[in-house]
N, C-alpha and C. Protein backbone atom coordinates (compact mmCIF):
# COMPACT_ATOMS: atom_id res chain seq x y z
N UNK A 1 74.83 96.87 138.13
CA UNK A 1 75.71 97.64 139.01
C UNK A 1 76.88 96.78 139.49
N UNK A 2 76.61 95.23 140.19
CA UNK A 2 78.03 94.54 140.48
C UNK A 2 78.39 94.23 139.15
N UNK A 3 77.92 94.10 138.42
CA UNK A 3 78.66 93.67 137.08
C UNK A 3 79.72 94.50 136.90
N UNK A 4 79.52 96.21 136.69
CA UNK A 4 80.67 97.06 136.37
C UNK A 4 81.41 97.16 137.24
N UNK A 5 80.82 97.16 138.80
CA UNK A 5 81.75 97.11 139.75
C UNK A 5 83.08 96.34 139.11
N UNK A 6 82.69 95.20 139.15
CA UNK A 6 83.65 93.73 139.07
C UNK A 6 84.27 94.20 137.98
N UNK A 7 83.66 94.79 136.65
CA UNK A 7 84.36 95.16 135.55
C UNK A 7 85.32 95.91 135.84
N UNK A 8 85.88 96.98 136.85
CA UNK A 8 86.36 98.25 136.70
C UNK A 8 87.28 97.92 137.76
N UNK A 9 86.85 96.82 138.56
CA UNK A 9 87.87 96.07 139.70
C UNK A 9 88.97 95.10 138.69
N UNK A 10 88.39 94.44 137.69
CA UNK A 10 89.10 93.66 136.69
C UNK A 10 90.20 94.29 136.11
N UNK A 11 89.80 95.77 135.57
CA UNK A 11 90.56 96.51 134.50
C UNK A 11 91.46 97.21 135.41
N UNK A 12 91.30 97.63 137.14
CA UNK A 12 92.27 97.88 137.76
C UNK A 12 93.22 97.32 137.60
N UNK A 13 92.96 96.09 138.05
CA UNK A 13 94.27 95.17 138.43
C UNK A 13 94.98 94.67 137.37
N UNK A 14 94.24 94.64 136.16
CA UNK A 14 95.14 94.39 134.91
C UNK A 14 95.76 95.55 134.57
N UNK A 15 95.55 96.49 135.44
CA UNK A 15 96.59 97.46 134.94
C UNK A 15 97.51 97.64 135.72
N UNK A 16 97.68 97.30 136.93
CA UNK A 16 98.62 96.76 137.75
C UNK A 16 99.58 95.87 137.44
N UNK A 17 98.82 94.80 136.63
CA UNK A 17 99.50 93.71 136.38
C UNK A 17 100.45 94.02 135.03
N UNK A 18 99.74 95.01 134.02
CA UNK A 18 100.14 95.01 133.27
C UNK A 18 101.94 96.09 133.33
N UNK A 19 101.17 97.02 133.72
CA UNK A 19 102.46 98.18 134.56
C UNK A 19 103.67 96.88 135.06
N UNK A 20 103.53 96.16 135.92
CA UNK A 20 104.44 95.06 136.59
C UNK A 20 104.18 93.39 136.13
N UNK A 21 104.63 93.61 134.35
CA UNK A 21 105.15 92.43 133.73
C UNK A 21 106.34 92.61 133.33
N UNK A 22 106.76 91.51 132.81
CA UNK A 22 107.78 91.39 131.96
C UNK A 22 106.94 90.72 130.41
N UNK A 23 107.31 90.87 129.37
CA UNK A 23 106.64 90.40 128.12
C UNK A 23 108.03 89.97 127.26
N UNK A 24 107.89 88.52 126.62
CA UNK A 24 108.56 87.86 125.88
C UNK A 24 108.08 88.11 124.06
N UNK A 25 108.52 87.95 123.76
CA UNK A 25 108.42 87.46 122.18
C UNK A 25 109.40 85.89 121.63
N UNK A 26 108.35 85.52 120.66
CA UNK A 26 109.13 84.68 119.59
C UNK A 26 110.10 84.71 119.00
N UNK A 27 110.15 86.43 118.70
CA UNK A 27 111.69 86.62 117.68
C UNK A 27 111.78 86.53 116.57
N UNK A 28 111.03 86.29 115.73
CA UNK A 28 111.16 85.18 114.45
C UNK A 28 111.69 86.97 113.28
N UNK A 29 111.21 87.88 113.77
CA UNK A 29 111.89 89.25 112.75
C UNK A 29 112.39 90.35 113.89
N UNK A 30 113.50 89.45 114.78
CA UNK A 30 113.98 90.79 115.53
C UNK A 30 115.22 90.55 114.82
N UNK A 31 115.62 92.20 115.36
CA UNK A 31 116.91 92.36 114.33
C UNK A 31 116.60 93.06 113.28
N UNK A 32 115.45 93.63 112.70
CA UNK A 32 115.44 93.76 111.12
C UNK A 32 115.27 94.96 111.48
N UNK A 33 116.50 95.54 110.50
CA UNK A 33 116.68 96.86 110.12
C UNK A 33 115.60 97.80 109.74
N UNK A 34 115.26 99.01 110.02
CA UNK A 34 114.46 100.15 109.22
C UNK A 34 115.16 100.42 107.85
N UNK A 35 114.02 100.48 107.10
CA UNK A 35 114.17 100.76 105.84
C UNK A 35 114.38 102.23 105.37
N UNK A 36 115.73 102.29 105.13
CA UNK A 36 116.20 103.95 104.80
C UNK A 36 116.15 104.02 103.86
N UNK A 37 116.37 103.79 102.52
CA UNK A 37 115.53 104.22 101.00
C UNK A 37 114.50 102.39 100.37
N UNK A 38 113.75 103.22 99.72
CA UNK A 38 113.17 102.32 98.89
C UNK A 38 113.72 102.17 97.63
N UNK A 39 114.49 102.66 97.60
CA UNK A 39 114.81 102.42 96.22
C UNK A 39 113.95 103.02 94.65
N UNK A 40 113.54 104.62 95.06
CA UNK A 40 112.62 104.69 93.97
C UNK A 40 113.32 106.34 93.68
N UNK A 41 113.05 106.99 92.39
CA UNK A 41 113.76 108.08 92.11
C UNK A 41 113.45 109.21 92.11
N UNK A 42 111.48 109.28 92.76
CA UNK A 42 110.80 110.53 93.21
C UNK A 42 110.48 109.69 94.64
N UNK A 43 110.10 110.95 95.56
CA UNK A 43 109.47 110.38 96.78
C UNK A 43 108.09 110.60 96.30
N UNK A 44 107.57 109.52 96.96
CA UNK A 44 106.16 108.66 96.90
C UNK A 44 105.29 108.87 98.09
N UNK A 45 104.23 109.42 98.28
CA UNK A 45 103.35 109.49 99.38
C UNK A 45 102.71 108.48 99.70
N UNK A 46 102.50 107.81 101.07
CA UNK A 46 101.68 106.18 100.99
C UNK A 46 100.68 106.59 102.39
N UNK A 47 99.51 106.41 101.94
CA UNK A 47 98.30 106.18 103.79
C UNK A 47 98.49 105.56 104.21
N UNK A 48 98.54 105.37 105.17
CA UNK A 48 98.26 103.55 106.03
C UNK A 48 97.13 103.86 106.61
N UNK A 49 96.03 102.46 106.36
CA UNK A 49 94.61 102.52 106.96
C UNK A 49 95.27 101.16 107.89
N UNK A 50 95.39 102.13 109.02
CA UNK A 50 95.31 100.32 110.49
C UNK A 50 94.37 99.64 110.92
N UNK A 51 94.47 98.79 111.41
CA UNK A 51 93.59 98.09 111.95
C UNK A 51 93.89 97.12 112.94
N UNK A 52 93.20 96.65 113.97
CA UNK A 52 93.84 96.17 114.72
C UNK A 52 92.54 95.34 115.47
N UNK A 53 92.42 93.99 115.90
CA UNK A 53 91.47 93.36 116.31
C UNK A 53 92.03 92.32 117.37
N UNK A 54 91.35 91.94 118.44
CA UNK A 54 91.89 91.12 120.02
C UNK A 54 91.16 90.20 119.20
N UNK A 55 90.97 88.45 119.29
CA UNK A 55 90.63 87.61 119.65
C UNK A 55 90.29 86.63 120.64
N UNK A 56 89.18 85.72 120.49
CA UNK A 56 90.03 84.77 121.66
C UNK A 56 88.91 83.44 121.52
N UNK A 57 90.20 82.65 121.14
CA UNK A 57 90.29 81.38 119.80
C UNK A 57 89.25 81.95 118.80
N UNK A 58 89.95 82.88 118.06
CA UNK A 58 89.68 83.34 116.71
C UNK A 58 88.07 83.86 116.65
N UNK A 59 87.72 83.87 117.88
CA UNK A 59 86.28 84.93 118.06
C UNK A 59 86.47 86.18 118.37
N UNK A 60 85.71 87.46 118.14
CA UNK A 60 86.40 88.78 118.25
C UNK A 60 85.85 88.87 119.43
N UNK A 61 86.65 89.81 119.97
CA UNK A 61 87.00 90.16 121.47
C UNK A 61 86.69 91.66 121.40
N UNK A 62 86.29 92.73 122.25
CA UNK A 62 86.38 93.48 122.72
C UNK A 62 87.31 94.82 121.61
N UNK A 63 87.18 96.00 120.49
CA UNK A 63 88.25 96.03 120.13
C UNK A 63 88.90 97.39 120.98
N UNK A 64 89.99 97.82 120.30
CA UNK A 64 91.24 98.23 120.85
C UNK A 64 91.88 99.16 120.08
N UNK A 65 90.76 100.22 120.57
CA UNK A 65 91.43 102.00 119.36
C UNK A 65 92.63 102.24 120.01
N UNK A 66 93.27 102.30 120.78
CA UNK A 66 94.69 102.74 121.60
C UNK A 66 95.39 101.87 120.67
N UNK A 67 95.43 100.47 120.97
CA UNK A 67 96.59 99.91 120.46
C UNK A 67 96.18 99.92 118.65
N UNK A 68 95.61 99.85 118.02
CA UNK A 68 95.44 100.77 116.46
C UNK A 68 95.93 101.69 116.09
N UNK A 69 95.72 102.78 116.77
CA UNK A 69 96.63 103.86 116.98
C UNK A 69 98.09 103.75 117.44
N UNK A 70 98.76 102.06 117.80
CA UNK A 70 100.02 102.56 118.17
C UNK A 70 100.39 101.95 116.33
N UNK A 71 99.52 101.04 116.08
CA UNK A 71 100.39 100.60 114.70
C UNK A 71 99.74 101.43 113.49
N UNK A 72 99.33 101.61 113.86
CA UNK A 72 99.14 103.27 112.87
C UNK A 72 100.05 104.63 113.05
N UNK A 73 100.88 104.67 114.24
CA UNK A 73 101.35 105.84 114.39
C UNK A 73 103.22 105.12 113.96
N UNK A 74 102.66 104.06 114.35
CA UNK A 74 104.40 103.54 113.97
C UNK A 74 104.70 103.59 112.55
N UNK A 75 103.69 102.90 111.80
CA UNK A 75 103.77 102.82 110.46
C UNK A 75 104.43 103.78 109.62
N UNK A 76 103.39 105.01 109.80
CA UNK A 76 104.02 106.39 109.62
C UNK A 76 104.93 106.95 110.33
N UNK A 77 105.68 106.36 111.45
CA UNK A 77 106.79 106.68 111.59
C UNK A 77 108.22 106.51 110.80
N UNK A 78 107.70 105.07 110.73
CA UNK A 78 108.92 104.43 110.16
C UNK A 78 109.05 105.11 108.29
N UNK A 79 107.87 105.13 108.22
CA UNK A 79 108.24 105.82 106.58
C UNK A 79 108.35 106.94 106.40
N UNK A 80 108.25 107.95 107.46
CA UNK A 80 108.96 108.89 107.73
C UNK A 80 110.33 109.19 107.98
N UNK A 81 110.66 108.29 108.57
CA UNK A 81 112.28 107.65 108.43
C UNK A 81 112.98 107.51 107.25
N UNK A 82 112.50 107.13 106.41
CA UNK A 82 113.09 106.54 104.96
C UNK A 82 112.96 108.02 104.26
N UNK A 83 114.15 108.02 102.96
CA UNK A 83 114.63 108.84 102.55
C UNK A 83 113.57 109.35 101.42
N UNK A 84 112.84 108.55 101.10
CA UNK A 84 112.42 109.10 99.56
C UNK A 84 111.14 108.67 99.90
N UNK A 85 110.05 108.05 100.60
CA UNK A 85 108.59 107.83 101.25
C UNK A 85 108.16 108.71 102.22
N UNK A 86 107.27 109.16 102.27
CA UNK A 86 106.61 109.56 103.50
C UNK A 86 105.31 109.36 103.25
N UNK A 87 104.59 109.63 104.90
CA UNK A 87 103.41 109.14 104.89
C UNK A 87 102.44 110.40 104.77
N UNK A 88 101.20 109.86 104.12
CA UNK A 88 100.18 110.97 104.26
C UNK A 88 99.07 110.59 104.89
N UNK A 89 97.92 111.37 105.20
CA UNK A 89 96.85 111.45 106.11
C UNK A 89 95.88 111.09 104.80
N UNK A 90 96.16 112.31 103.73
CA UNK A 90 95.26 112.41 102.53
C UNK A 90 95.37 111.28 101.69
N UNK A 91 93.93 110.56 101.16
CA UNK A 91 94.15 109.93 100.00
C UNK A 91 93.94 110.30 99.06
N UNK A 92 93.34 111.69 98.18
CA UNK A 92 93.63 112.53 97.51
C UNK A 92 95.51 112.47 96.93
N UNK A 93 96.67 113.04 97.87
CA UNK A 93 97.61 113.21 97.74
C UNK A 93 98.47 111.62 97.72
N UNK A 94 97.78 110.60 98.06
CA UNK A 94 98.77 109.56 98.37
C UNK A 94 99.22 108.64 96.83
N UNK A 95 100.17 108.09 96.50
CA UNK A 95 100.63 107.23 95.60
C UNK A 95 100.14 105.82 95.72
N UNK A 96 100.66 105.47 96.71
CA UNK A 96 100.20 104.29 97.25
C UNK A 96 99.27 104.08 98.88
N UNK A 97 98.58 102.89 98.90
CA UNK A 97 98.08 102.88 99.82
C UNK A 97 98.86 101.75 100.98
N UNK A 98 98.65 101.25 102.16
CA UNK A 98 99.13 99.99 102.87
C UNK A 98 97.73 99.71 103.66
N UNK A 99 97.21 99.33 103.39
CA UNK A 99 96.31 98.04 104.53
C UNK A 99 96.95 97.33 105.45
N UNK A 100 97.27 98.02 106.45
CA UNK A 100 97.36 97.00 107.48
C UNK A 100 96.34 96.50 108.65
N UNK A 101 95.95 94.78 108.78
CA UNK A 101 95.56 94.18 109.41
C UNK A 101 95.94 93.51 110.96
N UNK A 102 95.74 93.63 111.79
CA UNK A 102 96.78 92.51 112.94
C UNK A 102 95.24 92.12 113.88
N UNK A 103 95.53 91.09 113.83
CA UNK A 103 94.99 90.04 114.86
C UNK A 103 95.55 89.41 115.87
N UNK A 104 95.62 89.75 117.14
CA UNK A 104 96.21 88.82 118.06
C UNK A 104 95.07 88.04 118.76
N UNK A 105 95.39 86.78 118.78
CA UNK A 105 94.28 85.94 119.32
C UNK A 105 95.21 85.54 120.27
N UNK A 106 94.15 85.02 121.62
CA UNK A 106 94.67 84.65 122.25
C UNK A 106 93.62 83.48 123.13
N UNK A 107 94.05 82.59 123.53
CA UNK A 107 93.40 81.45 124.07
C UNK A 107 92.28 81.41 124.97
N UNK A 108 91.27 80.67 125.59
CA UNK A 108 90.24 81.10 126.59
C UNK A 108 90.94 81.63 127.44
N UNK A 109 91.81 79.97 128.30
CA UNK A 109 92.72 80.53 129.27
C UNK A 109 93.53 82.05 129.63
N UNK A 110 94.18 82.24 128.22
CA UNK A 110 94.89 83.49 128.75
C UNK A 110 93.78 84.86 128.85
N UNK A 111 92.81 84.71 127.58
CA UNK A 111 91.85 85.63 127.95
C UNK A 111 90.88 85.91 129.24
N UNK A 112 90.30 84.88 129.89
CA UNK A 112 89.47 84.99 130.54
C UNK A 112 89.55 84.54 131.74
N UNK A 113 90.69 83.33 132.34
CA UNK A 113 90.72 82.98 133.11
C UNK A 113 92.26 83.16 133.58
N UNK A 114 93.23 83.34 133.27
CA UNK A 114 94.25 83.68 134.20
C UNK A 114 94.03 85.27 134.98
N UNK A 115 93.88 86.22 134.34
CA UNK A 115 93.29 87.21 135.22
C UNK A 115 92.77 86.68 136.79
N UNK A 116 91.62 85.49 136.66
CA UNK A 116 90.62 85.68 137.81
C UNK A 116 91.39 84.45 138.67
N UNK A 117 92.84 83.97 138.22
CA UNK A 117 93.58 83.52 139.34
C UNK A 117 94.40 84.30 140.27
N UNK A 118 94.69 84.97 139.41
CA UNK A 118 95.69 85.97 140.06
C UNK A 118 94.98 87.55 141.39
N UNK A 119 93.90 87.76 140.40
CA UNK A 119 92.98 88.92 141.16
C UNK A 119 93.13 88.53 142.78
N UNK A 120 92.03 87.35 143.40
CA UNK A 120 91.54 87.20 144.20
C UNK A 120 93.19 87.32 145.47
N UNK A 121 94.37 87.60 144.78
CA UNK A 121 95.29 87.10 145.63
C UNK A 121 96.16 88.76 145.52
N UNK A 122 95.77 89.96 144.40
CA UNK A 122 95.59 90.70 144.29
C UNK A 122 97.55 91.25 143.30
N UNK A 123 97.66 90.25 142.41
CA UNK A 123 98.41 89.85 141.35
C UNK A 123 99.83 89.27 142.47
N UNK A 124 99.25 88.62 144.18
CA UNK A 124 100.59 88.15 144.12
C UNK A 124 100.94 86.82 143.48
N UNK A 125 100.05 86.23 143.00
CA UNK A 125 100.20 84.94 142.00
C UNK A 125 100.42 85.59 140.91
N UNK A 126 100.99 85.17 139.93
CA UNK A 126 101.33 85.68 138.57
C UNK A 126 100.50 85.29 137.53
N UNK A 127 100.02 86.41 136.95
CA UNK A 127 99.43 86.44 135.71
C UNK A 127 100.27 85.88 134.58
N UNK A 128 99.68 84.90 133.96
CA UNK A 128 100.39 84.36 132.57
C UNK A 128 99.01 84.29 131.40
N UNK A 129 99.71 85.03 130.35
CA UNK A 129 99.21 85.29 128.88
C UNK A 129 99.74 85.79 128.01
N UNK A 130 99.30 84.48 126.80
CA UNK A 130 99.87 83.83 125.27
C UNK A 130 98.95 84.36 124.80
N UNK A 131 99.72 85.13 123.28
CA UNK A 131 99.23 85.64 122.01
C UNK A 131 100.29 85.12 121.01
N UNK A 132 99.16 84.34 119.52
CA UNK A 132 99.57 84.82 118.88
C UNK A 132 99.42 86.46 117.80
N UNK A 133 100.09 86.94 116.91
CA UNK A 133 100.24 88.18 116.68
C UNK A 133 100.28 87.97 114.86
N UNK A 134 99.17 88.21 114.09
CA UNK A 134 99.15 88.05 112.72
C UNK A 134 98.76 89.60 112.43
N UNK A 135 99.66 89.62 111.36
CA UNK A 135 99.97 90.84 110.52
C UNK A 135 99.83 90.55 108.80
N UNK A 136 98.89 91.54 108.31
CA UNK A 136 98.77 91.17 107.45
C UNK A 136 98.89 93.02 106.61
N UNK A 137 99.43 92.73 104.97
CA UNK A 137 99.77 94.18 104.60
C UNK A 137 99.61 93.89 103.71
N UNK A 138 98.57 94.64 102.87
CA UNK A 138 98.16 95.01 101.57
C UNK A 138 98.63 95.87 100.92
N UNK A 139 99.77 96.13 99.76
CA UNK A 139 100.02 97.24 98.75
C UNK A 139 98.89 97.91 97.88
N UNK A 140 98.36 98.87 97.93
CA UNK A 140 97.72 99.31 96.89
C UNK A 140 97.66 100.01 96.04
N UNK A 141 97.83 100.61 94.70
CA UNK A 141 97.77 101.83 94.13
C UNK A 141 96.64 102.83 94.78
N UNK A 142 96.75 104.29 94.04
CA UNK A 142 96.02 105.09 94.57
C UNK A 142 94.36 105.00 93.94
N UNK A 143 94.40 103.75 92.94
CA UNK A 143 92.74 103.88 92.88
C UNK A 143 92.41 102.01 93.83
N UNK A 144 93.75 101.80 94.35
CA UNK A 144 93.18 101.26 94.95
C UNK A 144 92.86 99.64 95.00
N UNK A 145 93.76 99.17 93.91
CA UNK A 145 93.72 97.61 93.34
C UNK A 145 94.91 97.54 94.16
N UNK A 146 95.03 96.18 94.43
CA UNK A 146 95.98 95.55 95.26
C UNK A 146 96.73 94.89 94.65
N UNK A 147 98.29 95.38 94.65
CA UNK A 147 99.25 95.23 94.29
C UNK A 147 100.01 94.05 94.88
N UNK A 148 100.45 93.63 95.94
CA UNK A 148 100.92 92.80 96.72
C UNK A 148 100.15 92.66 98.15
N UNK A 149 100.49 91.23 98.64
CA UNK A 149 100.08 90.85 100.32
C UNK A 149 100.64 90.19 100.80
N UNK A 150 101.48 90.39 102.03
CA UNK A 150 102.03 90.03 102.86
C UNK A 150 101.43 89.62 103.97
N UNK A 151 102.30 89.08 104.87
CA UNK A 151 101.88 87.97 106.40
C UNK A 151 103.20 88.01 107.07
N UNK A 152 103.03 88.30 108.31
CA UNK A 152 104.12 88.04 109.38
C UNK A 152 103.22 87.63 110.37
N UNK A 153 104.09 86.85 111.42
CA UNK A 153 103.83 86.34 112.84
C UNK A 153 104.27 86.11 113.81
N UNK A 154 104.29 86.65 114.81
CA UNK A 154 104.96 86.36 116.11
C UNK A 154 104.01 85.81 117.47
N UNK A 155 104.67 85.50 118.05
CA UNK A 155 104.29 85.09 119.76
C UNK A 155 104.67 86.06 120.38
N UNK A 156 103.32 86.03 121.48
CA UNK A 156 103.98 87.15 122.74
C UNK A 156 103.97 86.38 124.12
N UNK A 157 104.23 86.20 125.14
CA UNK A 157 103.78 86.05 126.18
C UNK A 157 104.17 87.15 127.54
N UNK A 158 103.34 87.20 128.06
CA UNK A 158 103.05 88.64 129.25
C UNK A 158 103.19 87.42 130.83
N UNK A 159 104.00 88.10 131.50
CA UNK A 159 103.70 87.76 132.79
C UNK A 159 104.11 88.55 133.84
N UNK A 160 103.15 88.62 134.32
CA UNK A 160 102.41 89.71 135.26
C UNK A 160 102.65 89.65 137.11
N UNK A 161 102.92 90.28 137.75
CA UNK A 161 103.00 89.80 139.54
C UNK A 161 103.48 90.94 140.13
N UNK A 162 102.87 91.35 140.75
CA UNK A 162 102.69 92.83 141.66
C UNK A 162 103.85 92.93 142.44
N UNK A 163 104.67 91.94 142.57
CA UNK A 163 106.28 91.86 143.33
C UNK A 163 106.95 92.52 142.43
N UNK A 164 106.86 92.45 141.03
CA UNK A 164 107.85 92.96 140.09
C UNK A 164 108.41 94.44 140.15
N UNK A 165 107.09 95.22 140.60
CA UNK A 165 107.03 96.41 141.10
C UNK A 165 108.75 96.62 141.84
N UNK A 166 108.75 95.87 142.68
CA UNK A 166 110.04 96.01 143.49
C UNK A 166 111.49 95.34 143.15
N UNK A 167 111.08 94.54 142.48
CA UNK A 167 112.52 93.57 141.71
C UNK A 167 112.67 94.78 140.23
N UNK A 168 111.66 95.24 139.67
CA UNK A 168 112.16 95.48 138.54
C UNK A 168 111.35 97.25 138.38
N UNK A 169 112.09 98.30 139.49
CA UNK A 169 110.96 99.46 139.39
C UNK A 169 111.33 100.10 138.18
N UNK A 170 112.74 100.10 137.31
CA UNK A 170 112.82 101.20 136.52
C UNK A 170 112.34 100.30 134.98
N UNK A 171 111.85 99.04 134.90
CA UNK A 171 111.90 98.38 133.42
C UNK A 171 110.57 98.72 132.57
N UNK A 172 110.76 98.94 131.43
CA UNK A 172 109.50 99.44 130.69
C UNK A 172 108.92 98.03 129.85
N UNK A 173 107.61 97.88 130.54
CA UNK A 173 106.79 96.67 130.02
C UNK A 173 106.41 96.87 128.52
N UNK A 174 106.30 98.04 128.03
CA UNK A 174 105.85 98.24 126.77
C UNK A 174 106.99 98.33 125.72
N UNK A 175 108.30 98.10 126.27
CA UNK A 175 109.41 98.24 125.38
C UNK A 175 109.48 96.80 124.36
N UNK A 176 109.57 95.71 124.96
CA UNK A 176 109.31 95.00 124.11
C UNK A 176 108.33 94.55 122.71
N UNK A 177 106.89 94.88 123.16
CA UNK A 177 105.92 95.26 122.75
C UNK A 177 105.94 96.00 121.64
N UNK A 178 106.70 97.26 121.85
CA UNK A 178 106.72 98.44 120.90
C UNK A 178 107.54 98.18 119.92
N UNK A 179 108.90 97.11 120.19
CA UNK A 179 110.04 96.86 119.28
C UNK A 179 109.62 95.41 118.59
N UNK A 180 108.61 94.54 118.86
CA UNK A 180 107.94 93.77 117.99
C UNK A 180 107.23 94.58 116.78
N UNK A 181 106.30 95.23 117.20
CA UNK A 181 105.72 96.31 116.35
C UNK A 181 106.37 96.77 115.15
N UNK A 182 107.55 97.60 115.84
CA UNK A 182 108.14 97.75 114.81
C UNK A 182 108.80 97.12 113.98
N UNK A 183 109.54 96.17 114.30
CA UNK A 183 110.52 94.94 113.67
C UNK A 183 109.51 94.08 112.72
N UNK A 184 108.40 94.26 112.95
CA UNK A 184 107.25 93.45 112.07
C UNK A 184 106.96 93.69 110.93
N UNK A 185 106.94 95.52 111.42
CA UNK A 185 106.21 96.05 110.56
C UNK A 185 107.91 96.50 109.29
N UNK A 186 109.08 96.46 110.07
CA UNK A 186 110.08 96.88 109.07
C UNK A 186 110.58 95.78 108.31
N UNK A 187 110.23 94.56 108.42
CA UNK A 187 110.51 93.44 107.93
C UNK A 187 109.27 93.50 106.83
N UNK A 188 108.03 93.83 106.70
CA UNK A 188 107.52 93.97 105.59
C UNK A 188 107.71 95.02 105.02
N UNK A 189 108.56 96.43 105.05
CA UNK A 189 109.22 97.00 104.55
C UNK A 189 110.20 96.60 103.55
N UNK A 190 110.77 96.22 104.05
CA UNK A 190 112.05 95.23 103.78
C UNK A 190 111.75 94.33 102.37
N UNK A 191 110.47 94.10 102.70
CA UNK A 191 110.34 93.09 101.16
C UNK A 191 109.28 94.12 100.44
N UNK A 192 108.63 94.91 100.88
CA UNK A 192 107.98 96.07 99.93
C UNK A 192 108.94 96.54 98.96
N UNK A 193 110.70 96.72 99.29
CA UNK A 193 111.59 97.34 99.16
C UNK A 193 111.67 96.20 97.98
N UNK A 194 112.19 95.32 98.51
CA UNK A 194 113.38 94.04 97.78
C UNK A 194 112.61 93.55 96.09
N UNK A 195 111.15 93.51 96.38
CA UNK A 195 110.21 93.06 95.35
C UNK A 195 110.09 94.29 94.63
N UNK A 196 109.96 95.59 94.86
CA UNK A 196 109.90 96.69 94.48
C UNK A 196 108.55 97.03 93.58
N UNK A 197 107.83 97.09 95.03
CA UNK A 197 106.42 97.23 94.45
C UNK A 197 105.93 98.48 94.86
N UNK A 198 106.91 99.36 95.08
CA UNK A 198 106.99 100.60 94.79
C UNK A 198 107.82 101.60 93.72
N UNK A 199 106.80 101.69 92.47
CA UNK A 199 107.25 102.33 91.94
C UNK A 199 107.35 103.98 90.92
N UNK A 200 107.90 104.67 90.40
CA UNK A 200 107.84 106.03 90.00
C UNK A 200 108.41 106.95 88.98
C-alpha cells in the first residue's frame, strides 16, 4: 500500500515536472528535410512495426506504449507526406516493410535518483535528466529479408522546476521532443531515398 502510494506521488510530480521543463537536444540531424519523393515510378506501400524501449545503463526499464505509439504514428506520417509512399496497417498489402527500434538509455542518476532530489522540495530544485536516444531501421521486402540497416543518435537532456510554470506558461515541453523524432526519423529517410532501396 505505501509502496503505490509513493509510486503515484512519484508519477505526480514527474508530471509536473515534466509539463514545466525545458528539453535540449544534441542536434547532430536537425535541419533535415522531409522526404517528398523517393524517387520510385509506382507508389509503394511500407508497415512500420515500432518499437520503443527506456533503459537505464542498458538494463530495461519499465516499457512505454504511449511513446511507441508516438514513433509509430510519426513514421506513417511522414510517409504519408511523400509523393509516391504511403503507409499501410496491412502486411498482406505492403511492398516493403521498416523495423523500427529506439532505445533511450539513460543513467542511474538521471533514472532513479534526480527525481527523489527534487520531490521532497516539491520540483522547487530542478530536476536534471540525460538520455542517450538510439534508433535503429531495418528495410525489408514483403517476405521479409532485410534489405538495409541503419543507426542514428542523439542526446536529450530534460530539466525540470515547478517555477517554469511562471517564467515560461505558454512553451510546449514536447515540441522539441517531437521535432527530434521526426528529424531522426527523416534523416533515415533521406538515405532510404539516396541508396535507393526502394524499389518498383
Amino acid at each position: 500500500m505505501t509502496k503505490t502510494y509513493f509510486k503515484n506521488l512519484l508519477l505526480l510530480i514527474l508530471g509536473i515536472l515534466t509539463i514545466n521543463c525545458l528539453n535540449f537536444r544534441s542536434g547532430e540531424y536537425e535541419g533535415t528535410p522531409i522526404v517528398k519523393k523517393f524517387g520510385i515510378s509506382k507508389n509503394l506501400a511500407v508497415k512500420v512495426n515500432a518499437n520503443y524501449q527506456m533503459t537505464v545503463n542498458g538494463e530495461p526499464d519499465d516499457p512505454n506504449d504511449f511513446i511507441t505509439q508516438r514513433w509509430q504514428n510519426e513514421s506513417a506520417k511522414l510517409l504519408n507526406e511523400s509523393e509516391d509512399v504511403f503507409y499501410t496497417r496491412s502486411q498482406a498489402d505492403a511492398d516493403y516493410i521498416f523495423d523500427i527500434k529506439v532505445i533511450e538509455d539513460r543513467g542511474f542518476f538521471s533514472a532513479k535518483v534526480a527525481a527523489w532530489i527534487s520531490l521532497p522540495t516539491l520540483g522547487i530544485l530542478p530536476y536534471f535528466a540525460g538520455s542517450h536516444i538510439s534508433m535503429n531501421l531495418a528495410v525489408k521486402d514483403k517476405k521479409g529479408k532485410v534489405l538495409a540497416e541503419m543507426k542514428r543518435e542523439e542526446n536529450k537532456t530534460e530539466v525540470g522546476q515547478i517555477l517554469l510554470l511562471f517564467v515560461m506558461p505558454f512553451a510546449d515541453p514536447s515540441e522539441v521532443i517531437d521535432k527530434q523524432r521526426r528529424e531522426m526519423l527523416s534523416s533515415v529517410f533521406a538515405e532510404i531515398k539516396e541508396k535507393g532501396y526502394l524499389k518498383k
